[in-house]
N, C-alpha and C. Protein backbone atom coordinates (compact mmCIF):
# COMPACT_ATOMS: atom_id res chain seq x y z
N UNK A 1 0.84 -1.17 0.00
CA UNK A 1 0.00 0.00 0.00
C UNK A 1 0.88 1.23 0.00
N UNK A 2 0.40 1.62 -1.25
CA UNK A 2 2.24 2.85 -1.21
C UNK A 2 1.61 4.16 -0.30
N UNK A 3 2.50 4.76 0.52
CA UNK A 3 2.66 5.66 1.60
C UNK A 3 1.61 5.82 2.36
N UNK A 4 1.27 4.27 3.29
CA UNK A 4 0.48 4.00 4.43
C UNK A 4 1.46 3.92 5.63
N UNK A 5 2.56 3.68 5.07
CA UNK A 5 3.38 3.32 6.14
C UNK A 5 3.51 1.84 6.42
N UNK A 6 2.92 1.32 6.18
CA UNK A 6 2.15 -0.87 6.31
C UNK A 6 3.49 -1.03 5.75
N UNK A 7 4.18 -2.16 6.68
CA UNK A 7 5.07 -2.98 5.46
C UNK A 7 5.13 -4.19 6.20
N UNK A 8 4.39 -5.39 5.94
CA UNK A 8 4.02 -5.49 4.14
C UNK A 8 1.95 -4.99 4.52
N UNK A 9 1.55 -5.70 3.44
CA UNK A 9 0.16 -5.60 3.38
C UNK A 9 -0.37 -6.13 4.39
N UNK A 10 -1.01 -5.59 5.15
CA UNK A 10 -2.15 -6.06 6.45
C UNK A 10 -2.60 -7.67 6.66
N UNK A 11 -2.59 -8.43 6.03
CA UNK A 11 -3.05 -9.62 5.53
C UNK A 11 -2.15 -10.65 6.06
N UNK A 12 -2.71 -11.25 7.28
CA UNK A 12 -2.19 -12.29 8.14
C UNK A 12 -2.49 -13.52 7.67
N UNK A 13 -1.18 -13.92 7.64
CA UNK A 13 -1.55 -15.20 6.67
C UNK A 13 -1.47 -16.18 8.03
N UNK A 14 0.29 -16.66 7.83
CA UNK A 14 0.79 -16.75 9.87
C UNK A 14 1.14 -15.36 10.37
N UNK A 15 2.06 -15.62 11.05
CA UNK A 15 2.63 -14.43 12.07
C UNK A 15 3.76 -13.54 11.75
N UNK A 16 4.04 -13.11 10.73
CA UNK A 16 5.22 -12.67 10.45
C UNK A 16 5.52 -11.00 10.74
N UNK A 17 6.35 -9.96 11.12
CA UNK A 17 6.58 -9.34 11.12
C UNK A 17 6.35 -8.13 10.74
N UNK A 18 5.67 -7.05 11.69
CA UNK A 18 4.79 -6.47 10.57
C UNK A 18 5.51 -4.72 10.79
N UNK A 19 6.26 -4.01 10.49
CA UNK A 19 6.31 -2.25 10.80
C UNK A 19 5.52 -1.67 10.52
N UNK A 20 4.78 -0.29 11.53
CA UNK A 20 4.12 0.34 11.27
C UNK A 20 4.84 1.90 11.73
N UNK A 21 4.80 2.85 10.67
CA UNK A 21 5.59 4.03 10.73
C UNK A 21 4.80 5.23 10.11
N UNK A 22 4.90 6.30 10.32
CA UNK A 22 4.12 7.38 9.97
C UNK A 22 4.57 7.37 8.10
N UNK A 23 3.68 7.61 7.48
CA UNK A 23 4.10 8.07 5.91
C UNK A 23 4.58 9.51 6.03
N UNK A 24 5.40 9.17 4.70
CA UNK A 24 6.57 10.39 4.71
C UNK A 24 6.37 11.75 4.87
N UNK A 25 4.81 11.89 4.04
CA UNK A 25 3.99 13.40 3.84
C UNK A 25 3.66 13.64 5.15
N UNK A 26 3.17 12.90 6.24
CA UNK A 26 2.89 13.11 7.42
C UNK A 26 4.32 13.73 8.19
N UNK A 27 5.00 12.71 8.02
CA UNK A 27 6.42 12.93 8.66
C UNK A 27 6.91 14.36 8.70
N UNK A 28 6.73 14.40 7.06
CA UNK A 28 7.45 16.04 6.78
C UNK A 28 6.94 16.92 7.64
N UNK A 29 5.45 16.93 7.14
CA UNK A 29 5.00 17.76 7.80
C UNK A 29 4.74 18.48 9.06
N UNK A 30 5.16 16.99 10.18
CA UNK A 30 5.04 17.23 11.55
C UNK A 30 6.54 18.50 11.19
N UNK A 31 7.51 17.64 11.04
CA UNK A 31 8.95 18.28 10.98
C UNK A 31 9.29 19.74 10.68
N UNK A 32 8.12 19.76 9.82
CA UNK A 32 8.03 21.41 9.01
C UNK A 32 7.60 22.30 10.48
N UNK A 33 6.36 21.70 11.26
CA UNK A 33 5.75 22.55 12.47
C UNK A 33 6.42 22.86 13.14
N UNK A 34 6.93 21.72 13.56
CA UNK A 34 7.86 21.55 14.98
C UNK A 34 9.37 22.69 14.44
N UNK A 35 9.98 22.61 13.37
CA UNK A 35 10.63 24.02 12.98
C UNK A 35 10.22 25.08 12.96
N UNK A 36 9.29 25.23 12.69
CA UNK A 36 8.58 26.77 12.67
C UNK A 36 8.56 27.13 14.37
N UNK A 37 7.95 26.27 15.08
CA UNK A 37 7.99 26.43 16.24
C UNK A 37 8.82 26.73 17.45
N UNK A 38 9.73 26.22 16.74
CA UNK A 38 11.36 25.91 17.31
C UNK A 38 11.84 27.64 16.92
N UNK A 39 12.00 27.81 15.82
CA UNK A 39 12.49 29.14 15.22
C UNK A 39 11.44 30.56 15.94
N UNK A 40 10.50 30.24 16.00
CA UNK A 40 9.50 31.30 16.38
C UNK A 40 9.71 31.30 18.24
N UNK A 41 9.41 30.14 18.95
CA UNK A 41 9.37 30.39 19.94
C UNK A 41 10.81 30.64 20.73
N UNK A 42 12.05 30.14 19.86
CA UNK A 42 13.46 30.30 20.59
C UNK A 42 14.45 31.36 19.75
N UNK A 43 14.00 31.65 18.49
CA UNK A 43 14.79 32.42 17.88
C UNK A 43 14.64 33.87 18.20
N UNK A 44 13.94 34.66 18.69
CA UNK A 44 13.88 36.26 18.87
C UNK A 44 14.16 36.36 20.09
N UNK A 45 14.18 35.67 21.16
CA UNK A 45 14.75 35.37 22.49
C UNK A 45 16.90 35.82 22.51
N UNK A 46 17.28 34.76 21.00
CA UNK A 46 18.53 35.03 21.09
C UNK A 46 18.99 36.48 20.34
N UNK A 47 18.21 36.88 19.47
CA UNK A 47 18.40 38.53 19.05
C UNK A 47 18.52 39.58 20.09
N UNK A 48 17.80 39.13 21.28
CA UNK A 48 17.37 40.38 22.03
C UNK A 48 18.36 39.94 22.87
N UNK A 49 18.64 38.97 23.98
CA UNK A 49 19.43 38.96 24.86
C UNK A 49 19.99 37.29 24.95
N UNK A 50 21.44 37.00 24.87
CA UNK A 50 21.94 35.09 24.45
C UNK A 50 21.27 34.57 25.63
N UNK A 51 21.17 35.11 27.08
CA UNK A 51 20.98 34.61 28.28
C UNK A 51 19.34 33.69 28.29
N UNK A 52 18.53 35.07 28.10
CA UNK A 52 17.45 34.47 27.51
C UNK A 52 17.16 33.55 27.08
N UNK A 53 17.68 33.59 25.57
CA UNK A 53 17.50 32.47 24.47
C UNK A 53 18.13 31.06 24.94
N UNK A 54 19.27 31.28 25.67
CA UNK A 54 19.71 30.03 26.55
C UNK A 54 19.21 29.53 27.30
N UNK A 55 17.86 30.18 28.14
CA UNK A 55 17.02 29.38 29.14
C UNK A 55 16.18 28.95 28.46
N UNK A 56 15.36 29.75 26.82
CA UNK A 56 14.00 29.02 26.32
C UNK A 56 14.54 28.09 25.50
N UNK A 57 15.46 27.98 25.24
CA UNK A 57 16.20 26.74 24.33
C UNK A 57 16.56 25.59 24.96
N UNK A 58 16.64 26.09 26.76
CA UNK A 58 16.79 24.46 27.69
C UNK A 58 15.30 24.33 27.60
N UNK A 59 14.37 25.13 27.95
CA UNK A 59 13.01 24.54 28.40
C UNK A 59 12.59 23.84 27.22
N UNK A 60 12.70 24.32 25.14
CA UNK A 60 11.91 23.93 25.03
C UNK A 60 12.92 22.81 24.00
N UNK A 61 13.70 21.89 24.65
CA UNK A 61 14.87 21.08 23.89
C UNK A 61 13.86 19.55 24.47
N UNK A 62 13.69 19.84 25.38
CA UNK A 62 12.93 18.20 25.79
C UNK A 62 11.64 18.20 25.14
N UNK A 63 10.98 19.50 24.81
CA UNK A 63 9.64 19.23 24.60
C UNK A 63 10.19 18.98 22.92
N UNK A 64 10.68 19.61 22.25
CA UNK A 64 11.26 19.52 20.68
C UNK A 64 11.37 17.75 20.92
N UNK A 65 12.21 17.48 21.73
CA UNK A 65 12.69 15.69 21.78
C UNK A 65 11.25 14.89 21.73
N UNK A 66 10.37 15.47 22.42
CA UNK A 66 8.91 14.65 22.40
C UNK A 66 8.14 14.83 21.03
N UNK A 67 8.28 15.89 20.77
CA UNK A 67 8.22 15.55 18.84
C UNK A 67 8.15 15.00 18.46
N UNK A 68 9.76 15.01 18.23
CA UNK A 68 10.88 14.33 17.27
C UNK A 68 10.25 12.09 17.70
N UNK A 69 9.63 12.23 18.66
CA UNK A 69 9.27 10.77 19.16
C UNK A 69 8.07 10.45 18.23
N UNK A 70 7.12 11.74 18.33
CA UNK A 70 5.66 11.27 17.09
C UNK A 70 6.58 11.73 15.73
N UNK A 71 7.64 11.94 15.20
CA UNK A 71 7.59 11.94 14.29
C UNK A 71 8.23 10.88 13.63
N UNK A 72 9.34 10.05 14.25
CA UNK A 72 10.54 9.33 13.83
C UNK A 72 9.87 7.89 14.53
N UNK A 73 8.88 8.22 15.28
CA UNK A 73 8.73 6.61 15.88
C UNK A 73 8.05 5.53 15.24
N UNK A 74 8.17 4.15 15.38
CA UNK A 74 7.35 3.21 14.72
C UNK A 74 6.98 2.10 15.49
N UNK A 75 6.63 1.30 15.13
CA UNK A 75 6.05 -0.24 15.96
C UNK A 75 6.36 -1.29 15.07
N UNK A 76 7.01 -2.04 15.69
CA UNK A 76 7.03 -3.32 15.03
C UNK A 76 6.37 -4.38 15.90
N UNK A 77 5.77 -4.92 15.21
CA UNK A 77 4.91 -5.96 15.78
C UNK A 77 5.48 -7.59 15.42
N UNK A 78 5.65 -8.27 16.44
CA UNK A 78 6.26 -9.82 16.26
C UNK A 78 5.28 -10.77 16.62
N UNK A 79 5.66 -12.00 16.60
CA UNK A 79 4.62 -13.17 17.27
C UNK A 79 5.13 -12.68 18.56
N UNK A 80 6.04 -12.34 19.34
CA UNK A 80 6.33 -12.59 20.42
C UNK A 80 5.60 -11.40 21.56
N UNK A 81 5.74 -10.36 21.02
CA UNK A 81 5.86 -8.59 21.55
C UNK A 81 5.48 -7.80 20.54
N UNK A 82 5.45 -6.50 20.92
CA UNK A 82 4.98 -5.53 20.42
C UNK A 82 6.22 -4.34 20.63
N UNK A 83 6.80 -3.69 19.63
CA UNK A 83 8.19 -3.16 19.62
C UNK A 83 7.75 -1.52 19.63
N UNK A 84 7.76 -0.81 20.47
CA UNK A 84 7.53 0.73 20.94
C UNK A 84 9.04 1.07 20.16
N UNK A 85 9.26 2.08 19.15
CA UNK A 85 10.29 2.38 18.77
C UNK A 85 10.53 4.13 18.50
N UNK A 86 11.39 4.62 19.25
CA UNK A 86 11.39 6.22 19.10
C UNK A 86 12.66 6.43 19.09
N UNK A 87 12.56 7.82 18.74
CA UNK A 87 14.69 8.21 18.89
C UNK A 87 15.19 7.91 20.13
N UNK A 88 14.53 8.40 20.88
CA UNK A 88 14.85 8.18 22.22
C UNK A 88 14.94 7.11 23.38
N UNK A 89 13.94 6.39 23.06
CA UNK A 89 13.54 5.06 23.62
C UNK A 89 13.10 4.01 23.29
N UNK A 90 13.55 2.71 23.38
CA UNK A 90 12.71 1.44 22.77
C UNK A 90 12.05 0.87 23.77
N UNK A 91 11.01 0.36 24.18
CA UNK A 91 9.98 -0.43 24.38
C UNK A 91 9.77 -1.63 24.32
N UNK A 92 9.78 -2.79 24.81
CA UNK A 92 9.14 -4.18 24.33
C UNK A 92 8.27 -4.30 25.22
N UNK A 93 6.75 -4.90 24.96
CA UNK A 93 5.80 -5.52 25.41
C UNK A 93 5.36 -6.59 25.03
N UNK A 94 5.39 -7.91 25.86
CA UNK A 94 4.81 -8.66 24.99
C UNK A 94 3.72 -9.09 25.30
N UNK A 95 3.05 -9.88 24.51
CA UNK A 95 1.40 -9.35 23.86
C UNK A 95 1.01 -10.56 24.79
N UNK A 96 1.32 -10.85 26.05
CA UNK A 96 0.60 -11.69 27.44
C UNK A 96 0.50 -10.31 28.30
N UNK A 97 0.78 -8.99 28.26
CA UNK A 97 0.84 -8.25 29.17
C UNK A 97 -0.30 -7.18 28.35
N UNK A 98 -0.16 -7.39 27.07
CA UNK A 98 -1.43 -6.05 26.40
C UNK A 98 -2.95 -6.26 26.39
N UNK A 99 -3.42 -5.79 27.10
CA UNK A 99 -5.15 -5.33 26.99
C UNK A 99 -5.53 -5.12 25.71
N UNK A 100 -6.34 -3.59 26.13
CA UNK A 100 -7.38 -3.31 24.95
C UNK A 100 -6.27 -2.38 24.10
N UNK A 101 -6.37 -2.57 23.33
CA UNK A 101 -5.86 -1.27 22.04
C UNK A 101 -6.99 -0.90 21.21
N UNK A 102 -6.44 0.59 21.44
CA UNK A 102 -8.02 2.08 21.07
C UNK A 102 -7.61 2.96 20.57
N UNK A 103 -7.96 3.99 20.73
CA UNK A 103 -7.69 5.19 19.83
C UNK A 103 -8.12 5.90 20.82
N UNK A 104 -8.08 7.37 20.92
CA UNK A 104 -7.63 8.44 21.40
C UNK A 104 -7.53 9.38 20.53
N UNK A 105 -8.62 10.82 20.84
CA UNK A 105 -9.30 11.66 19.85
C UNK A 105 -8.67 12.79 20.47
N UNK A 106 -7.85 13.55 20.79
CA UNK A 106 -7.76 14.76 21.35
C UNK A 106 -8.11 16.20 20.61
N UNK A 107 -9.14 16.97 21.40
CA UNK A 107 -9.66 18.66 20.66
C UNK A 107 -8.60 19.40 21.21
N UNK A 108 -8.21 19.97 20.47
CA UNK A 108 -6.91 21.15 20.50
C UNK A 108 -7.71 22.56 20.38
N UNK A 109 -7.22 23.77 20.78
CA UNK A 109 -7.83 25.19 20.20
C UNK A 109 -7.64 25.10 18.89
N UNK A 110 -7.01 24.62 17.84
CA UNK A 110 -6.90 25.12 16.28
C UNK A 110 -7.19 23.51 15.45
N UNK A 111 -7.05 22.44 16.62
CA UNK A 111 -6.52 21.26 15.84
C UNK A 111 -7.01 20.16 16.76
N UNK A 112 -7.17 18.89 15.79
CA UNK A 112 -7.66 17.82 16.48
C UNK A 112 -7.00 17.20 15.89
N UNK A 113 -6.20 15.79 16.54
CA UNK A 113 -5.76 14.56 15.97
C UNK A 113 -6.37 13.53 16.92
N UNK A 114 -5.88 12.18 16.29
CA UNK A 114 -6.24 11.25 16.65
C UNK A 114 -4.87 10.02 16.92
N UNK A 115 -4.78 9.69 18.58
CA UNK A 115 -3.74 8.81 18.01
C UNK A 115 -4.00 7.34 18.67
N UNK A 116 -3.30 6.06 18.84
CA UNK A 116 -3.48 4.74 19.23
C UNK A 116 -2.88 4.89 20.71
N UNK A 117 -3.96 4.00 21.72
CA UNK A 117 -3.18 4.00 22.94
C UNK A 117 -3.67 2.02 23.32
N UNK A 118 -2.13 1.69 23.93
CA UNK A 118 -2.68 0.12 24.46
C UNK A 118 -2.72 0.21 25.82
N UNK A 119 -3.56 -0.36 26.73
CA UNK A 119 -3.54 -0.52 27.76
C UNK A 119 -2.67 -1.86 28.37
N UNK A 120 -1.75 -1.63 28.87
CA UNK A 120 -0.78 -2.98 29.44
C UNK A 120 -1.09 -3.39 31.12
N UNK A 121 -0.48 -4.78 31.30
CA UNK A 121 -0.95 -4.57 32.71
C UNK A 121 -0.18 -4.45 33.63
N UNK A 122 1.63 -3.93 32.95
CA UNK A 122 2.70 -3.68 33.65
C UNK A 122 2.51 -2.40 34.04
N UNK A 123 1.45 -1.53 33.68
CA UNK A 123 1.61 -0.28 34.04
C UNK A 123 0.35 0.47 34.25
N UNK A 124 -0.03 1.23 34.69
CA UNK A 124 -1.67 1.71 35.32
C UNK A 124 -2.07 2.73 34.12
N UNK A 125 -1.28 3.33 33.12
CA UNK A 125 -1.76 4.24 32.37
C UNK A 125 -1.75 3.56 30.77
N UNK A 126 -1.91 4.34 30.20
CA UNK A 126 -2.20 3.77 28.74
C UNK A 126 -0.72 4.30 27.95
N UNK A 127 -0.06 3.36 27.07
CA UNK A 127 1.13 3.93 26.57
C UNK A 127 0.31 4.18 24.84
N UNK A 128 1.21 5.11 24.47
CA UNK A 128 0.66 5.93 23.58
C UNK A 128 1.51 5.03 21.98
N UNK A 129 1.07 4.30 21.05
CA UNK A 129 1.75 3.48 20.12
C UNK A 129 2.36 4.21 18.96
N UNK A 130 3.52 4.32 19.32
CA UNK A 130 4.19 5.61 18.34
C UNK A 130 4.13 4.98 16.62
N UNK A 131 4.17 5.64 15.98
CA UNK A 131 3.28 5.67 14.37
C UNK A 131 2.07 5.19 13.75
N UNK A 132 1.10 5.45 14.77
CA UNK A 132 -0.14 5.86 14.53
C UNK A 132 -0.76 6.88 15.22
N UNK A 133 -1.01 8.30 14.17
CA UNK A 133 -1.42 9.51 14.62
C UNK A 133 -1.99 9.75 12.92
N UNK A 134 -2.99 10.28 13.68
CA UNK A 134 -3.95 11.70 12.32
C UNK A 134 -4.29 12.86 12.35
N UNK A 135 -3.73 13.76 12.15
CA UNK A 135 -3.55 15.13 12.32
C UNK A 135 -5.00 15.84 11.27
N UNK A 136 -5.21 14.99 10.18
CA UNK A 136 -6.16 15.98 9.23
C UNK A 136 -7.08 14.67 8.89
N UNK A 137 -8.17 14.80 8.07
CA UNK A 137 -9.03 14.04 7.38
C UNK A 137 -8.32 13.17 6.38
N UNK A 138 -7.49 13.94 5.64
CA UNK A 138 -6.45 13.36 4.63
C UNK A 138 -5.65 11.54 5.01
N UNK A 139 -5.28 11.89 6.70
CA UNK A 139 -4.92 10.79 6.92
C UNK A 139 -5.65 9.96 7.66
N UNK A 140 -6.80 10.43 7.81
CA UNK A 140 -7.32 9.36 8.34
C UNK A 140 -7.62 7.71 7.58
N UNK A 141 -7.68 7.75 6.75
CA UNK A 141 -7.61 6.07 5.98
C UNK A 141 -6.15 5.34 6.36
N UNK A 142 -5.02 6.19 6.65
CA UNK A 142 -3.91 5.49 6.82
C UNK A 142 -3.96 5.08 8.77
N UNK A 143 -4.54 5.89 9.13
CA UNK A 143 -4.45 5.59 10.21
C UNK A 143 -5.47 4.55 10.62
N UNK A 144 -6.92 4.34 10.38
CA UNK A 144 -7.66 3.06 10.57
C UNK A 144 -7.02 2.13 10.02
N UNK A 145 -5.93 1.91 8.75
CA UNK A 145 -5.71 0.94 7.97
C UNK A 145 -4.61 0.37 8.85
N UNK A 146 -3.77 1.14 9.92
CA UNK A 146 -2.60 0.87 10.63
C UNK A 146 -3.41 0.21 11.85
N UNK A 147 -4.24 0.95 12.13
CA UNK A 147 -4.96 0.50 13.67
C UNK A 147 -5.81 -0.67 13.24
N UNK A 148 -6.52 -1.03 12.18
CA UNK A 148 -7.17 -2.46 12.36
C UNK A 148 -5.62 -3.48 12.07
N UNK A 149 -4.36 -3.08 11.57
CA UNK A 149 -3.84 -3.92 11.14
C UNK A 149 -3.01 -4.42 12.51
N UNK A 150 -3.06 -3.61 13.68
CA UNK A 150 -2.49 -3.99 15.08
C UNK A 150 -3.46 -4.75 15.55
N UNK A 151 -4.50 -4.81 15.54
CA UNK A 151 -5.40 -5.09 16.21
C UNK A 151 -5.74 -6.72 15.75
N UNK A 152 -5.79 -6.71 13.94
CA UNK A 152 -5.72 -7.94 13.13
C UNK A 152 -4.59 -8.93 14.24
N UNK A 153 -3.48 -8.06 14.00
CA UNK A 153 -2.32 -9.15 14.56
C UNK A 153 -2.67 -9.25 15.55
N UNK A 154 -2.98 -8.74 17.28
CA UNK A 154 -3.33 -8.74 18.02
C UNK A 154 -4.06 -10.36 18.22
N UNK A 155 -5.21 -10.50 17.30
CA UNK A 155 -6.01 -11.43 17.36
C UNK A 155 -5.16 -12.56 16.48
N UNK A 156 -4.67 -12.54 16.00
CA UNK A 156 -3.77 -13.47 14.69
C UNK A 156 -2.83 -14.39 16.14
N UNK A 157 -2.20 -13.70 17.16
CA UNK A 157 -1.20 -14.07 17.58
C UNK A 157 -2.28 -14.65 18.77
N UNK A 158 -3.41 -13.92 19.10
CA UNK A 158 -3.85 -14.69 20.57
C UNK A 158 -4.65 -16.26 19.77
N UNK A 159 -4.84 -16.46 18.85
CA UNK A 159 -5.15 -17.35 17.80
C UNK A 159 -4.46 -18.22 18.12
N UNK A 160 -3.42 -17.90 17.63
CA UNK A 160 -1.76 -19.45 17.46
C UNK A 160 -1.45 -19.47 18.91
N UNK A 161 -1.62 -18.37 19.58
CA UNK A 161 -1.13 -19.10 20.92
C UNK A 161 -2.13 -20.04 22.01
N UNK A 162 -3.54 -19.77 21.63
CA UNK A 162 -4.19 -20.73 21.99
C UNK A 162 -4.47 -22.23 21.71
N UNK A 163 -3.46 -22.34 20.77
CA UNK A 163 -3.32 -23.77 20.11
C UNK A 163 -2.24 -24.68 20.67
């Protein structure tokens, strides 16, 4: 399915290996914001005074890093686990510890997306499944097509392991 991000096609035959990653147009685009943002909220700080610009450039370097996590992150999904993958951090869960997997609608003042959250039972909150997010209408087909295809495997693997 060219620029869903799916590799390979959704279609569980057995259990094989599945990545799920943001498509590229999405990608860019986060990348494009998150610069503008970066430049706007830390760049006139260092014109006026370096001291300044040196404190809003510590505050906003971790939040830039949480980005850079919805933008670069992916999931790989195995028979075994479920692979949380970001710049920053990797993840393994394996799929005797995962609940429900859902979605998650958040209203913004200008903007609404939509992204995947699994509930595990190593942990009391919901972890958030990095490369699945929908920022516009545009992507929403890539993003149901990613989220039934976790969910497919989900059931594919509790399948073979009940055998």
């Amino acid at each position: 399915m060219p620029g869903c991000g799916l590799n390979p096609a959704p279609t569980i035959t057995g259990v094989e290996d599945i990545r799920i990653a943001l498509p590229a147009r999405q990608r860019r685009r986060l990348l494009i914001r998150l610069g503008l943002a970066t430049a706007v909220l830390c760049g006139p700080f260092w014109w006026e005074n370096w001291g300044v610009g040196l404190l809003v450039t510590a505050v906003w370097s971790p939040l830039a890093a949480g980005g850079l996590g919805w933008v670069f992150g992916s999931l790989l999904l195995t028979p075994e686990s479920l692979h949380l993958r970001g710049p920053l951090r990797r993840r393994v869960v394996p799929w005797t510890e995962i609940g429900l997997i859902t979605e998650r609608t958040t209203h913004g003042r200008s903007s609404t997306y939509r992204i995947a959250i699994v509930y595990t039972t190593d942990r009391p909150g919901p972890r958030v499944l990095p490369g699945l997010r929908a920022d516009s209408v545009t992507e929403e087909p890539d993003f149901e097509r990613a989220l039934a295809t976790v969910r497919a495997y989900q059931r594919a693997v509790a399948r073979r392991r009940s055998f």
